[in-house]
Protein backbone atom coordinates (compact mmCIF):
# COMPACT_ATOMS: atom_id res chain seq x y z
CA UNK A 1 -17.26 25.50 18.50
CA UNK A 2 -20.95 25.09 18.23
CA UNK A 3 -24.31 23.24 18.86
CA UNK A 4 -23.87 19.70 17.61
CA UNK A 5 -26.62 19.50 14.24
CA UNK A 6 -26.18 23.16 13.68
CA UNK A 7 -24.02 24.78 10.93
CA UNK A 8 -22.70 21.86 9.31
CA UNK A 9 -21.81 19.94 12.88
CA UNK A 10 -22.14 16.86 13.16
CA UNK A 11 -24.20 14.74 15.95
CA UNK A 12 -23.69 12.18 17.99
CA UNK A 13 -25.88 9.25 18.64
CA UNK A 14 -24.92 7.67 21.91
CA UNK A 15 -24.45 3.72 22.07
CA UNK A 16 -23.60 3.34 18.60
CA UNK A 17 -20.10 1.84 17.42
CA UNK A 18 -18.40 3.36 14.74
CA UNK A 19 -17.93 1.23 11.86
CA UNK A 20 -14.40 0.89 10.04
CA UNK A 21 -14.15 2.75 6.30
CA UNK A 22 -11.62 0.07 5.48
CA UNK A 23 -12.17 -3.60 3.45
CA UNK A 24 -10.11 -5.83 5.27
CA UNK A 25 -9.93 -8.43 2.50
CA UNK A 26 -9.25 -5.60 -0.17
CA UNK A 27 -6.19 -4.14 1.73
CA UNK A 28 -4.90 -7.55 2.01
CA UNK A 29 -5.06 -8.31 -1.42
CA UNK A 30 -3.46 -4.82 -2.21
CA UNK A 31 -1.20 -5.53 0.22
CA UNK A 32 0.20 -9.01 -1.42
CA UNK A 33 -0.02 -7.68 -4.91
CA UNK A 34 2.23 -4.73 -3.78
CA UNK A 35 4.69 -7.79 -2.25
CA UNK A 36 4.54 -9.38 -5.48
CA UNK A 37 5.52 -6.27 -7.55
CA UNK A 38 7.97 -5.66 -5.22
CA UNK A 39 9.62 -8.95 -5.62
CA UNK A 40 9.58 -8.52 -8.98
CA UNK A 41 11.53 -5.78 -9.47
CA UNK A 42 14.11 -6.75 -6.74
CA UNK A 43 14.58 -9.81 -9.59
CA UNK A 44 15.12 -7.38 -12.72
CA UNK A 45 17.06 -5.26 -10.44
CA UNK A 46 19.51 -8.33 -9.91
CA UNK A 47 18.85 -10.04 -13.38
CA UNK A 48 20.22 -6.59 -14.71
CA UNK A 49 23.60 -6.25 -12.22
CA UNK A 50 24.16 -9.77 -12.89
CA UNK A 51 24.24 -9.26 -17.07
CA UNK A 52 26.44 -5.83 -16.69
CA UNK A 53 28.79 -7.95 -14.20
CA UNK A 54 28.71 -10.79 -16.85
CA UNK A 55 29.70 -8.00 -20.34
CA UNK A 56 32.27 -6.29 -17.54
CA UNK A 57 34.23 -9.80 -17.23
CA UNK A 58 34.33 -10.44 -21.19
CA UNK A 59 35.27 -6.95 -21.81
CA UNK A 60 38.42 -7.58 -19.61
């Protein structure tokens, strides 16, 4: 509680718009390379159950 501009409060300026903090393009592009990774490691994942399913049916 306090007078807007006074002790660290902020102001406000009336029939402004607030603009976004965010980079559209940049999230997007963080957004597909975090896809990408993902897919990735869903492949070794599998790669790696397939080869221990493959030594499990020599070994028997």
């Amino acid at each position: 509680m306090g007078n807007p501009g006074a002790g660290g409060n902020g102001t406000i300026l009336s029939g402004s718009l607030e603009m976004s903090n965010v980079d559209i393009a940049e999230e997007m592009v963080s957004q597909i390379t975090a896809k990408a990774a993902f897919t990735a490691n869903a492949r070794v994942i599998r790669a790696a159950d397939e080869m221990i399913g493959t030594l499990l049916d020599i070994k028997s």
